[in-house]
PDB file of N, CA and C in Angstrom:
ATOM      1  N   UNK A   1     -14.337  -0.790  -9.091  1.00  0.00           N
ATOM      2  CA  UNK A   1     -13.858   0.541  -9.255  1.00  0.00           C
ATOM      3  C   UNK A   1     -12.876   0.565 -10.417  1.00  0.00           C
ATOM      4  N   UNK A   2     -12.967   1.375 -11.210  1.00  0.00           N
ATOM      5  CA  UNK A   2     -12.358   1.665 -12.506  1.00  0.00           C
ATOM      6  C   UNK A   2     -10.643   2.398 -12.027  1.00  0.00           C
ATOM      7  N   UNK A   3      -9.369   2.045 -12.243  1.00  0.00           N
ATOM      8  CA  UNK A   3      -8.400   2.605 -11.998  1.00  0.00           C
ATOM      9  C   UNK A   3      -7.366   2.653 -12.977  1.00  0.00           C
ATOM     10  N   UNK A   4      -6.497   3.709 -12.978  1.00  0.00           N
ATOM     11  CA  UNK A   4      -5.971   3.910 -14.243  1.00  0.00           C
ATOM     12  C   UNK A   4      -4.242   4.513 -13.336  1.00  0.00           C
ATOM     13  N   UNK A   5      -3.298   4.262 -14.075  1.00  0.00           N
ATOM     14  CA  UNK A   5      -1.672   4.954 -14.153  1.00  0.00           C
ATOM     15  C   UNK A   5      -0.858   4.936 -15.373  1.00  0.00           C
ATOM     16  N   UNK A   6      -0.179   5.655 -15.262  1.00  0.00           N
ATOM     17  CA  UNK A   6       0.608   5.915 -16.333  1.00  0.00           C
ATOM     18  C   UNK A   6       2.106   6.132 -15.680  1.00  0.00           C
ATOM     19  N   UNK A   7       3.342   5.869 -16.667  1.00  0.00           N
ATOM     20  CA  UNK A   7       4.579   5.699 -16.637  1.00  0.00           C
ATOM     21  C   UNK A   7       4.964   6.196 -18.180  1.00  0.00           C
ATOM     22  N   UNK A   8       6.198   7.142 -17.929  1.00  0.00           N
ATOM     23  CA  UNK A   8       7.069   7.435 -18.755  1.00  0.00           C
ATOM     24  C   UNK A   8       8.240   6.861 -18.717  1.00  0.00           C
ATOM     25  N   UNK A   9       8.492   5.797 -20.094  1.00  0.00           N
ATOM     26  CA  UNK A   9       9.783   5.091 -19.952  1.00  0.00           C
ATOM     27  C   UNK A   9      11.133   5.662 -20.330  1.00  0.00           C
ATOM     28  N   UNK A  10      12.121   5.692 -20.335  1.00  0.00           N
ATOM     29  CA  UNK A  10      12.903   6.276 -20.481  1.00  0.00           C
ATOM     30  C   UNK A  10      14.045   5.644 -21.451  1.00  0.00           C
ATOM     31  N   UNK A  11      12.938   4.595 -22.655  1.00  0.00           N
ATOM     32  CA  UNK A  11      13.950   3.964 -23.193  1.00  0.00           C
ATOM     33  C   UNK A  11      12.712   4.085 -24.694  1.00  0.00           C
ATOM     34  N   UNK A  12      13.071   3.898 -25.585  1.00  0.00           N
ATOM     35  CA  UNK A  12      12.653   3.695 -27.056  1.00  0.00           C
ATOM     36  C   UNK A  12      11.275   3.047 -26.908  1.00  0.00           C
ATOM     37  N   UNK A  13      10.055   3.229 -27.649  1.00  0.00           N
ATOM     38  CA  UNK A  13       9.102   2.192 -27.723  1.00  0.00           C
ATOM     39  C   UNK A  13       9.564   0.944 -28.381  1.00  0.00           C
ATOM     40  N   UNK A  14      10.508   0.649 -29.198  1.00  0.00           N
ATOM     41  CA  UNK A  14      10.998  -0.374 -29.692  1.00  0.00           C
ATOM     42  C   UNK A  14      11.580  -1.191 -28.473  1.00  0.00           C
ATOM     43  N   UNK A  15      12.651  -0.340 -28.151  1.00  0.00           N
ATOM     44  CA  UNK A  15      13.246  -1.203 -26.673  1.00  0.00           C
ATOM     45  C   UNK A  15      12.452  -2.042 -25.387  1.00  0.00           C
ATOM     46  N   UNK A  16      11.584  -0.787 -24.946  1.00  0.00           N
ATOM     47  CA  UNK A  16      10.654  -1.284 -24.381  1.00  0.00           C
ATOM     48  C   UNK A  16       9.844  -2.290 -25.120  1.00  0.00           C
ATOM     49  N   UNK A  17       9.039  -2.686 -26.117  1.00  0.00           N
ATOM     50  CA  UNK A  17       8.490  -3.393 -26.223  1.00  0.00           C
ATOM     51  C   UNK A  17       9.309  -5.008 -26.700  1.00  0.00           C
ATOM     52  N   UNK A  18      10.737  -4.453 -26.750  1.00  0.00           N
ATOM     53  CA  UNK A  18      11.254  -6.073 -27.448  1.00  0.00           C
ATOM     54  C   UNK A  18      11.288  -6.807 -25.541  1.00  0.00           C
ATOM     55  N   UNK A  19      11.752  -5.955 -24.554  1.00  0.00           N
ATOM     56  CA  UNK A  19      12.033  -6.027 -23.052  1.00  0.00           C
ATOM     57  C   UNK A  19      10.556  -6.945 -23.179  1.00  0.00           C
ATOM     58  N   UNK A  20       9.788  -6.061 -23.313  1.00  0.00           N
ATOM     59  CA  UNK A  20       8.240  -6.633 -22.933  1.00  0.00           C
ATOM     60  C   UNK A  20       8.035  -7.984 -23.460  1.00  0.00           C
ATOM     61  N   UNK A  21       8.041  -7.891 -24.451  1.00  0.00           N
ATOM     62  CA  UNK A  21       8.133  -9.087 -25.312  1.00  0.00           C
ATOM     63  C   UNK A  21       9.286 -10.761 -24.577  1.00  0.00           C
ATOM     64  N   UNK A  22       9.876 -10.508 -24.460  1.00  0.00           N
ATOM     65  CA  UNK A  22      10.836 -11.413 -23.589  1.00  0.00           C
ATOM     66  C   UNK A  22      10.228 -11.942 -22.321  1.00  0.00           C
ATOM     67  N   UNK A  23       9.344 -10.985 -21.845  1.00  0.00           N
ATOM     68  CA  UNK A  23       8.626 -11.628 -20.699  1.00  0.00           C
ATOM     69  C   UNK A  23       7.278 -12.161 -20.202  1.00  0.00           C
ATOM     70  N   UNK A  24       6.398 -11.656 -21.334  1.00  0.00           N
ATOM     71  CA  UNK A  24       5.176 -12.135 -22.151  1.00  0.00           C
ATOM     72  C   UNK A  24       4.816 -12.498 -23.576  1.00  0.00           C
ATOM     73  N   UNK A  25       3.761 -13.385 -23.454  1.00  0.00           N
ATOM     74  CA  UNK A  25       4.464 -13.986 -24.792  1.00  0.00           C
ATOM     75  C   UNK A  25       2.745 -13.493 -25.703  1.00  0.00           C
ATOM     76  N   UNK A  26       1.617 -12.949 -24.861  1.00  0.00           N
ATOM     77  CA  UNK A  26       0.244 -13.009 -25.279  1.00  0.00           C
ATOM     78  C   UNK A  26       0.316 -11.281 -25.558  1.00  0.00           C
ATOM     79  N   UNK A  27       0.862 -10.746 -25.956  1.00  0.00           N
ATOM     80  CA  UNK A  27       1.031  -9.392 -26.235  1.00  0.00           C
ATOM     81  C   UNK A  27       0.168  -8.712 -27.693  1.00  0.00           C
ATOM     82  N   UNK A  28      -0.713  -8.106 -27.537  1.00  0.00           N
ATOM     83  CA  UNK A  28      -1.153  -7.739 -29.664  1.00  0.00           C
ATOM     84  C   UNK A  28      -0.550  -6.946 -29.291  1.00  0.00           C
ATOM     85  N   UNK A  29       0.090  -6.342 -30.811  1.00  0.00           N
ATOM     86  CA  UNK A  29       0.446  -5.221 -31.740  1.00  0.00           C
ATOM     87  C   UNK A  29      -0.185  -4.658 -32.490  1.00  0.00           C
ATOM     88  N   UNK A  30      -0.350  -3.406 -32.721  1.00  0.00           N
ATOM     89  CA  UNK A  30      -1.140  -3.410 -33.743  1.00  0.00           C
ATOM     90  C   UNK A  30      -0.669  -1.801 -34.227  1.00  0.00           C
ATOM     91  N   UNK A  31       0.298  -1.653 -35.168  1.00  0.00           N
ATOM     92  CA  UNK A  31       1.070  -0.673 -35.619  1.00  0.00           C
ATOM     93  C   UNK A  31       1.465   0.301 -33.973  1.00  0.00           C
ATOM     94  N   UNK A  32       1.494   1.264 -33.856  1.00  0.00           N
ATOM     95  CA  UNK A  32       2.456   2.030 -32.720  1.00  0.00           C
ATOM     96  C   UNK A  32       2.211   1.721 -31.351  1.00  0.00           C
ATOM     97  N   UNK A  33       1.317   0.231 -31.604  1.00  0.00           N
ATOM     98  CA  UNK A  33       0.570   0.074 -29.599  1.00  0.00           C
ATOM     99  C   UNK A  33       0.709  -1.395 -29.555  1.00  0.00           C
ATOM    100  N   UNK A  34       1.323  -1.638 -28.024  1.00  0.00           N
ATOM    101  CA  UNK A  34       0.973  -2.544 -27.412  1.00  0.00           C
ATOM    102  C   UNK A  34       0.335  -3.151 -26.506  1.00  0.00           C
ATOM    103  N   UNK A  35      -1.073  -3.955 -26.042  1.00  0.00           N
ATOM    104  CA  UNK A  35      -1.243  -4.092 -25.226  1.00  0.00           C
ATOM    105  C   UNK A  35      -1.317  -5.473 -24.494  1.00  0.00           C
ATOM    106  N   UNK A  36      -1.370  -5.480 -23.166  1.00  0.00           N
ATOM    107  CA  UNK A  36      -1.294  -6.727 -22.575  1.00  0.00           C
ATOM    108  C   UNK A  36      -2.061  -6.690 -21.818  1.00  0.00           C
ATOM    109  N   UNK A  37      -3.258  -8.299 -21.595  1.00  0.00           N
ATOM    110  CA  UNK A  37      -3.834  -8.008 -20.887  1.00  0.00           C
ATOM    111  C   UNK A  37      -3.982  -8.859 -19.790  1.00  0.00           C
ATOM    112  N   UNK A  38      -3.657  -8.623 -18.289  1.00  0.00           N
ATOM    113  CA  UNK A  38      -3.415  -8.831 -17.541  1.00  0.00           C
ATOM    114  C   UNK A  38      -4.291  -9.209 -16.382  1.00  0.00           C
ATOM    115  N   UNK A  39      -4.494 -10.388 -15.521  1.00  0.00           N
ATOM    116  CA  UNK A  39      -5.460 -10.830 -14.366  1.00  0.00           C
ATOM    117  C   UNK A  39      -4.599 -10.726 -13.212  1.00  0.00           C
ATOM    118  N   UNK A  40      -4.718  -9.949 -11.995  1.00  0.00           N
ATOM    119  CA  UNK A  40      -3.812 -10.347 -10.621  1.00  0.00           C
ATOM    120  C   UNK A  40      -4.544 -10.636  -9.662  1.00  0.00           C
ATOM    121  N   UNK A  41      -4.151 -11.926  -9.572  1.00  0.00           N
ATOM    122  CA  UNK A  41      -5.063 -12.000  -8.101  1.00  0.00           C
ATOM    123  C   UNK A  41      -4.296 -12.384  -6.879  1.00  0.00           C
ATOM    124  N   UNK A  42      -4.816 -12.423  -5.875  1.00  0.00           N
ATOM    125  CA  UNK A  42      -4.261 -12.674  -4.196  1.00  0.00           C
ATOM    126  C   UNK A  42      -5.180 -13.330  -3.383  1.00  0.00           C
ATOM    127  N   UNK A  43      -4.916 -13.951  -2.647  1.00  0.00           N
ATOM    128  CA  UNK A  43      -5.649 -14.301  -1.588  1.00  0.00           C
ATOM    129  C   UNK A  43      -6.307 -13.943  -0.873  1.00  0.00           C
ATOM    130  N   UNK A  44      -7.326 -14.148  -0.825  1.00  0.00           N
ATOM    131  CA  UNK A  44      -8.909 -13.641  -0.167  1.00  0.00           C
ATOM    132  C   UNK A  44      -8.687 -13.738   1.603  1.00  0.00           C
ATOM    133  N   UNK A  45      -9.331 -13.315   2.118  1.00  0.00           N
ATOM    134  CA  UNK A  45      -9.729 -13.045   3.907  1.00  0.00           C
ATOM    135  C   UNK A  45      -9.438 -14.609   4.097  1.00  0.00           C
ATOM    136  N   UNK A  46     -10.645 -15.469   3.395  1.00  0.00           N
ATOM    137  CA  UNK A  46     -10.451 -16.928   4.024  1.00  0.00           C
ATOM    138  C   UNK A  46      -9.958 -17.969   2.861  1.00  0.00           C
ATOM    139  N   UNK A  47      -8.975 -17.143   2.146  1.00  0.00           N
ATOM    140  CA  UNK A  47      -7.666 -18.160   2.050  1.00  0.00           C
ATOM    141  C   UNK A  47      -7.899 -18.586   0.654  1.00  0.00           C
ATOM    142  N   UNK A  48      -9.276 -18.207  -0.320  1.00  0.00           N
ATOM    143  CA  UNK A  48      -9.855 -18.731  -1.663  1.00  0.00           C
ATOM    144  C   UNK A  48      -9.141 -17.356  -2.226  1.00  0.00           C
ATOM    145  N   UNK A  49      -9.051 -18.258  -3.734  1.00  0.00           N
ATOM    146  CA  UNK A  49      -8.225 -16.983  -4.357  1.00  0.00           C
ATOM    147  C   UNK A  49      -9.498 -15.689  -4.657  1.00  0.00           C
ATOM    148  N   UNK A  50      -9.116 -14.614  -4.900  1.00  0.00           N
ATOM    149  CA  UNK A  50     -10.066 -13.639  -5.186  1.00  0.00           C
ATOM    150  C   UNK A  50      -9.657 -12.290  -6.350  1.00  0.00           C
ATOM    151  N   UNK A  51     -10.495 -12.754  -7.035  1.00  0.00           N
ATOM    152  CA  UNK A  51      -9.485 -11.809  -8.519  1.00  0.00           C
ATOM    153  C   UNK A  51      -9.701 -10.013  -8.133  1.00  0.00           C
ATOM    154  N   UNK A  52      -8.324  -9.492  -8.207  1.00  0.00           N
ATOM    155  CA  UNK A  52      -7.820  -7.814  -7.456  1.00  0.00           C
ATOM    156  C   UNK A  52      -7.956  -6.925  -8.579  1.00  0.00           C
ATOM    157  N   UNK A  53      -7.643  -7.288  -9.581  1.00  0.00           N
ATOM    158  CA  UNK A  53      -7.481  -6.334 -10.836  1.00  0.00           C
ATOM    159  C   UNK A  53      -7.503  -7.416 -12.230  1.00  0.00           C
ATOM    160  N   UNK A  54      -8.533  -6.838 -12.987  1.00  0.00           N
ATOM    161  CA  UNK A  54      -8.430  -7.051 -14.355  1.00  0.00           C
ATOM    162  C   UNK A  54      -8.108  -5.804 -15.139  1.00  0.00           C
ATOM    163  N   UNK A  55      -6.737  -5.902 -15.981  1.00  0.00           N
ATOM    164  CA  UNK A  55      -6.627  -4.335 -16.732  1.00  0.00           C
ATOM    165  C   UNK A  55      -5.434  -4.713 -17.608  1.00  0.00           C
ATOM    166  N   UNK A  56      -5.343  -3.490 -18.820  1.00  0.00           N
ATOM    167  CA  UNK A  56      -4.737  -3.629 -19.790  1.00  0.00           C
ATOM    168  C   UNK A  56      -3.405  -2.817 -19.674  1.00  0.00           C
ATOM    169  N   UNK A  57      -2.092  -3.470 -19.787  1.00  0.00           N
ATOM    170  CA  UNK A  57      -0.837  -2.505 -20.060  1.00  0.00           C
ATOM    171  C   UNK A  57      -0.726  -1.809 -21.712  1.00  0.00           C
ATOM    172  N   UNK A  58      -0.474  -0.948 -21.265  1.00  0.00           N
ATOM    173  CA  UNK A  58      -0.627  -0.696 -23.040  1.00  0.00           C
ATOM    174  C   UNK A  58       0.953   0.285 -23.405  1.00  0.00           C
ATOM    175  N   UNK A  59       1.680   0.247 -24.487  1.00  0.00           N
ATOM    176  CA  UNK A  59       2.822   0.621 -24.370  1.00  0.00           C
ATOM    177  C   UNK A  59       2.836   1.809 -25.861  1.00  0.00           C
ATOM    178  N   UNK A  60       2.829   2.773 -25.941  1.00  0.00           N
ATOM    179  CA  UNK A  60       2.762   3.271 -27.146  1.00  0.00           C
ATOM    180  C   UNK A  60       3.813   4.364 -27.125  1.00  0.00           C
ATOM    181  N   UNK A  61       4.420   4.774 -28.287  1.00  0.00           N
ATOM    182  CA  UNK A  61       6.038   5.405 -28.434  1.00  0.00           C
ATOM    183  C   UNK A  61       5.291   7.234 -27.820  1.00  0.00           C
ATOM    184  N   UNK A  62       6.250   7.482 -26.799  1.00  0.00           N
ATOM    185  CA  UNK A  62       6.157   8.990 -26.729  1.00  0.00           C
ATOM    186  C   UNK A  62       7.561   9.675 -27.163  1.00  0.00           C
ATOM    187  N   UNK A  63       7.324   9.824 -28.815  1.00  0.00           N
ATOM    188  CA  UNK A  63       8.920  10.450 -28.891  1.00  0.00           C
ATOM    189  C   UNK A  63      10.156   9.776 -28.960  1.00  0.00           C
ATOM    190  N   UNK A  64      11.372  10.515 -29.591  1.00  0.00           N
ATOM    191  CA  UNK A  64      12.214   9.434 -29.703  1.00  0.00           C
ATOM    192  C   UNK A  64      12.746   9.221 -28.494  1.00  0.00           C
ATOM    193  N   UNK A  65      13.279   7.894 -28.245  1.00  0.00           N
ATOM    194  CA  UNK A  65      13.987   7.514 -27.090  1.00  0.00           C
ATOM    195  C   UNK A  65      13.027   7.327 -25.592  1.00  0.00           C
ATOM    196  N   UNK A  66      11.742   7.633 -25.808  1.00  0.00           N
ATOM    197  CA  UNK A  66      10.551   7.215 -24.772  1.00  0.00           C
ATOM    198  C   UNK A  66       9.423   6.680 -24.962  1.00  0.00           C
ATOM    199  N   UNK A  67       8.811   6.020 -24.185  1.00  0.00           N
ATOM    200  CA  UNK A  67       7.800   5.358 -24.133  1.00  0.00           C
ATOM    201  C   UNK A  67       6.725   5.308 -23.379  1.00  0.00           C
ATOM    202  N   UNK A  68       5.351   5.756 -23.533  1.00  0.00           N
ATOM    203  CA  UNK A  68       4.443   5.730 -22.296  1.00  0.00           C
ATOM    204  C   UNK A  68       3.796   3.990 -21.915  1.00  0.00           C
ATOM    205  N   UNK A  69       3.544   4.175 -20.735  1.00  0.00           N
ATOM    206  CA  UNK A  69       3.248   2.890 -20.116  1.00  0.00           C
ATOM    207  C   UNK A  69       2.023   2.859 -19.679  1.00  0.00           C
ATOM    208  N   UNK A  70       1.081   2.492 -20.236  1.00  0.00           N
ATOM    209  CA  UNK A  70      -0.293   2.727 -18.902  1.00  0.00           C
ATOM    210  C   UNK A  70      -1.187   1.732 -18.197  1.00  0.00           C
ATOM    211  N   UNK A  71      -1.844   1.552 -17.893  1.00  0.00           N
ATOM    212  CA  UNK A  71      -2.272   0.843 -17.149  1.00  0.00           C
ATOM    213  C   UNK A  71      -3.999   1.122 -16.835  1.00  0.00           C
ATOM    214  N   UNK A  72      -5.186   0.408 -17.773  1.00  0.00           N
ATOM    215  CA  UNK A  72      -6.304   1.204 -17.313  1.00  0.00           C
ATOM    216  C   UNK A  72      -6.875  -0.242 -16.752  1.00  0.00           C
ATOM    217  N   UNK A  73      -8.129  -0.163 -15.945  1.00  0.00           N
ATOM    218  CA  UNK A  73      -8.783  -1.287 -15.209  1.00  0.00           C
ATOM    219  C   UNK A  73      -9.475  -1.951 -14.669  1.00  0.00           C
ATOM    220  N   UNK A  74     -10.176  -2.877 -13.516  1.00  0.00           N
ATOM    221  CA  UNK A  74     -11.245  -3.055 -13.045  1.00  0.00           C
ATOM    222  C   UNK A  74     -10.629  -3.254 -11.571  1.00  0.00           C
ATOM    223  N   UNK A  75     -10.965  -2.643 -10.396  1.00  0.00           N
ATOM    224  CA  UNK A  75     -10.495  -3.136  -9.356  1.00  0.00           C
ATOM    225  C   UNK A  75     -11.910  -4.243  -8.348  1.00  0.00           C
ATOM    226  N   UNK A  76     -11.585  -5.033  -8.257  1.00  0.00           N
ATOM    227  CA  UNK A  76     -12.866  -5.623  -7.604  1.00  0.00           C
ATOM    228  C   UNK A  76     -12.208  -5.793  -5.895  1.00  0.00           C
ATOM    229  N   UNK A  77     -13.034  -4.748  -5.065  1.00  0.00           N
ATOM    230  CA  UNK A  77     -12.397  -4.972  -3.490  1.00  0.00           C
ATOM    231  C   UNK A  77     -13.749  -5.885  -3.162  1.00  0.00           C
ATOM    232  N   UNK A  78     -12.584  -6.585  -1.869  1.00  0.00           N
ATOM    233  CA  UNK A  78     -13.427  -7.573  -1.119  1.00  0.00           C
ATOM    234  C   UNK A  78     -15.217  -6.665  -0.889  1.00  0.00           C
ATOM    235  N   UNK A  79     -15.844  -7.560  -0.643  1.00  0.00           N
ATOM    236  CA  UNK A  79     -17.531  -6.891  -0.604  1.00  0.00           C
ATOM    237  C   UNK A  79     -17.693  -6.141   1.000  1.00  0.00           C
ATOM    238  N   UNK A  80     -16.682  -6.270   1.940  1.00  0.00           N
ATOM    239  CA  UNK A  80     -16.324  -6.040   3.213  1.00  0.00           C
ATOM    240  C   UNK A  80     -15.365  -4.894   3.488  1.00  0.00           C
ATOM    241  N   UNK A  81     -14.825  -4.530   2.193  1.00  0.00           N
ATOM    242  CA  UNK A  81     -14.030  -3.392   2.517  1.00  0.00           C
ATOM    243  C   UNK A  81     -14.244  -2.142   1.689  1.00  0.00           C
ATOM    244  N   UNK A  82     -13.383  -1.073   1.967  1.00  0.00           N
ATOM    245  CA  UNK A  82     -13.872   0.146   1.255  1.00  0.00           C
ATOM    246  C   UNK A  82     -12.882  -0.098   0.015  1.00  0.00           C
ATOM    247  N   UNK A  83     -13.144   0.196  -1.580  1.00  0.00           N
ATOM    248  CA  UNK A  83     -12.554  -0.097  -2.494  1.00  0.00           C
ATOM    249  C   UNK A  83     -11.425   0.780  -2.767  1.00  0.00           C
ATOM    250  N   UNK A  84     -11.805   2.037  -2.612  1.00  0.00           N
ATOM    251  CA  UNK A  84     -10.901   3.307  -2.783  1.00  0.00           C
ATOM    252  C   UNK A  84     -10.011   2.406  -1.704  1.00  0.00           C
ATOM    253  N   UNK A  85      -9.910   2.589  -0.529  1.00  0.00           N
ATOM    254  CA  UNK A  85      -8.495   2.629   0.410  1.00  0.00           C
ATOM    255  C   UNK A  85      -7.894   1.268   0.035  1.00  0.00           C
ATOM    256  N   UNK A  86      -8.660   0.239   0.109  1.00  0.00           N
ATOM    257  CA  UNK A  86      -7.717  -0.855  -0.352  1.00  0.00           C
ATOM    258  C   UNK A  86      -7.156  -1.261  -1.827  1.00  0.00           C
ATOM    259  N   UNK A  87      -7.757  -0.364  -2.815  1.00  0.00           N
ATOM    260  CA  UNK A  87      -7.170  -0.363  -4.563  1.00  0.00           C
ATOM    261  C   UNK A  87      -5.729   0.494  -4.209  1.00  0.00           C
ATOM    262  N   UNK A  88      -6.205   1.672  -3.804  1.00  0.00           N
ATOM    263  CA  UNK A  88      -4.504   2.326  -3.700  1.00  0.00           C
ATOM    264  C   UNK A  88      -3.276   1.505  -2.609  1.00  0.00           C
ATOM    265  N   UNK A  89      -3.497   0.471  -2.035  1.00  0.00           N
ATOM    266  CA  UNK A  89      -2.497  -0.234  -1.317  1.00  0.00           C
ATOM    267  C   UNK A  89      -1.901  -1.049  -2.387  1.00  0.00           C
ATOM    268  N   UNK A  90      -2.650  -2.244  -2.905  1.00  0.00           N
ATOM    269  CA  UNK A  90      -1.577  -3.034  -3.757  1.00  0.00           C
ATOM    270  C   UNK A  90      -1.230  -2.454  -4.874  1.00  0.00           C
ATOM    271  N   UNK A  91      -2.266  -1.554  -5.424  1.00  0.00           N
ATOM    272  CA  UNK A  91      -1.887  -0.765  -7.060  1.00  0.00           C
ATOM    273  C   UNK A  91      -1.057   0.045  -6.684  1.00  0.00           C
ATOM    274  N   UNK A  92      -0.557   0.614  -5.908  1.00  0.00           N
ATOM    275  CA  UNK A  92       0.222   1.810  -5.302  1.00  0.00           C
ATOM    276  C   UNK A  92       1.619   0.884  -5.674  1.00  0.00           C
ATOM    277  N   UNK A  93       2.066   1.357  -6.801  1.00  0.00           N
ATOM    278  CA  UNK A  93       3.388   1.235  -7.689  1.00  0.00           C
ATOM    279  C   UNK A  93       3.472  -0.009  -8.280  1.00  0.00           C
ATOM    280  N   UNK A  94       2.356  -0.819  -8.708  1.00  0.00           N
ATOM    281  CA  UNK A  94       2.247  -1.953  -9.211  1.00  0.00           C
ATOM    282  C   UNK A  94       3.205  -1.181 -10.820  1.00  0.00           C
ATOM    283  N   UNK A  95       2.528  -0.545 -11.552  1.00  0.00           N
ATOM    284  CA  UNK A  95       2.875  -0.116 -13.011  1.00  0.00           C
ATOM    285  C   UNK A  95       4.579   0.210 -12.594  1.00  0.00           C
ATOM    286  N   UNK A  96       4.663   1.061 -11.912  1.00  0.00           N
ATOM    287  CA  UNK A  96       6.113   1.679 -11.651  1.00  0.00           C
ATOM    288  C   UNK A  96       7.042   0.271 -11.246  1.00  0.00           C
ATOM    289  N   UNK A  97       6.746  -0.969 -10.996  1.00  0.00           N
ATOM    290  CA  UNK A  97       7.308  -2.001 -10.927  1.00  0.00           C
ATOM    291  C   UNK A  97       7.595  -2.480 -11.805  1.00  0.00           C
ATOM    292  N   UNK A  98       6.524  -2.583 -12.553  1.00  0.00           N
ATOM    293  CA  UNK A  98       6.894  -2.905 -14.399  1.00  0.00           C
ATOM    294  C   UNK A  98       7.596  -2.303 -14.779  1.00  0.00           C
ATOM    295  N   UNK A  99       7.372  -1.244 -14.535  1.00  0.00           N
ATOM    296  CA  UNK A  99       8.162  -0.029 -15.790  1.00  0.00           C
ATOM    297  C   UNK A  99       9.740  -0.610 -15.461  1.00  0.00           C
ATOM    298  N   UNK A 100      10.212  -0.414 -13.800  1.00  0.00           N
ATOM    299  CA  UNK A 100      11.484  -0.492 -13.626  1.00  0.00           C
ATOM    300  C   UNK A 100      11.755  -1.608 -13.975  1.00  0.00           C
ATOM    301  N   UNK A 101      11.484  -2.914 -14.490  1.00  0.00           N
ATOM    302  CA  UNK A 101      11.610  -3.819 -14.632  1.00  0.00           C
ATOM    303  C   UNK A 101      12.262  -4.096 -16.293  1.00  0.00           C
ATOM    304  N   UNK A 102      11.190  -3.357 -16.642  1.00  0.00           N
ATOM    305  CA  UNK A 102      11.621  -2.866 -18.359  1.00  0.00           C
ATOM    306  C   UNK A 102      12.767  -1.770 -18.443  1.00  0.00           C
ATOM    307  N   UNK A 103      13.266  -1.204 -17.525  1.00  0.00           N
ATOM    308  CA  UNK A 103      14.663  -0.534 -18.285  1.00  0.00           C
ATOM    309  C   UNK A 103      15.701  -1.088 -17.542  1.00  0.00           C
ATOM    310  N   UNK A 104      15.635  -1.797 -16.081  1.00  0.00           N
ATOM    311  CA  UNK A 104      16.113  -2.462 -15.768  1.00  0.00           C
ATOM    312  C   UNK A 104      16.655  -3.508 -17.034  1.00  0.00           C
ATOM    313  N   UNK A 105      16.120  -3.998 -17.290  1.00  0.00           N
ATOM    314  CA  UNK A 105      16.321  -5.021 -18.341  1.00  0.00           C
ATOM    315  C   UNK A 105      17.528  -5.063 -19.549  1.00  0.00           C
ATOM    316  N   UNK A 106      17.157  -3.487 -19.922  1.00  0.00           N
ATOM    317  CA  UNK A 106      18.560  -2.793 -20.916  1.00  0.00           C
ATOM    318  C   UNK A 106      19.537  -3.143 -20.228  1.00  0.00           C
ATOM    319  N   UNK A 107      19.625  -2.251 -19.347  1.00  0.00           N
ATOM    320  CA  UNK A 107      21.255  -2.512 -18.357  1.00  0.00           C
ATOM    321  C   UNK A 107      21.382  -4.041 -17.921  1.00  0.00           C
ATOM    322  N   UNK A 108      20.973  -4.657 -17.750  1.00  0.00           N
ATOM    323  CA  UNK A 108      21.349  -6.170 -17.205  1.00  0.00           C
ATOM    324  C   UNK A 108      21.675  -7.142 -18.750  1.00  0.00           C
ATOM    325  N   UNK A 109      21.379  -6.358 -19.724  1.00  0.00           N
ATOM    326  CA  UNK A 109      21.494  -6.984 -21.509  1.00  0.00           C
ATOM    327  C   UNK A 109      22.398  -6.541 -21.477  1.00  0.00           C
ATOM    328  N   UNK A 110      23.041  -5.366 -21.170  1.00  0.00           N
ATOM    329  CA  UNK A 110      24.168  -4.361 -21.583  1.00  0.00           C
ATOM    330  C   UNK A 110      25.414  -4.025 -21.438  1.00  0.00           C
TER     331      UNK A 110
END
């Protein structure tokens, strides 16, 4: 299942992306965009790992002093469950974790 979010940062695309940068190191640039691309996986029913999401963060300037955050993707649910109900459990504020993580970051520099 294909899943997508978005976040408005509340700090510079510069800021945000130097934050970003500090905590990944496989990041392209490529003039006003950043993206990262990201594997999460978790543990399967019987205990083998099982890949949850393949998808790209992508960071591009909205304006001065903000930044959009997004998040587009692949959700692969177990072959046993319904994909819709179990994608919105772990993705349900995965991005908004990042995000706070990245302005978090200012203030703990600051």
């Amino acid at each position: 299942m294909f899943v997508s979010d978005q976040a408005t940062l509340d700090v510079s695309f510069e800021a945000a992306l130097a934050r970003l940068a500090t905590r990944f190191r496989d990041l392209i640039t490529q003039s006003a965009r950043t993206v990262l691309a990201v594997r999460w996986e978790t543990g399967g029913h019987d205990g083998e790992p099982f890949p949850v999401l393949d998808a790209d963060l992508t960071l591009t300037p909205a304006g001065p002093g903000a930044a959009l955050f997004q998040l587009t993707g692949v959700y692969r649910a177990d072959s046993g469950e319904d994909g819709y109900r179990t994608a919105s459990v772990p993705l349900g504020g995965f991005l908004d974790r990042i995000a706070e993580a990245i302005i978090r970051a200012g203030a703990a520099a600051g």
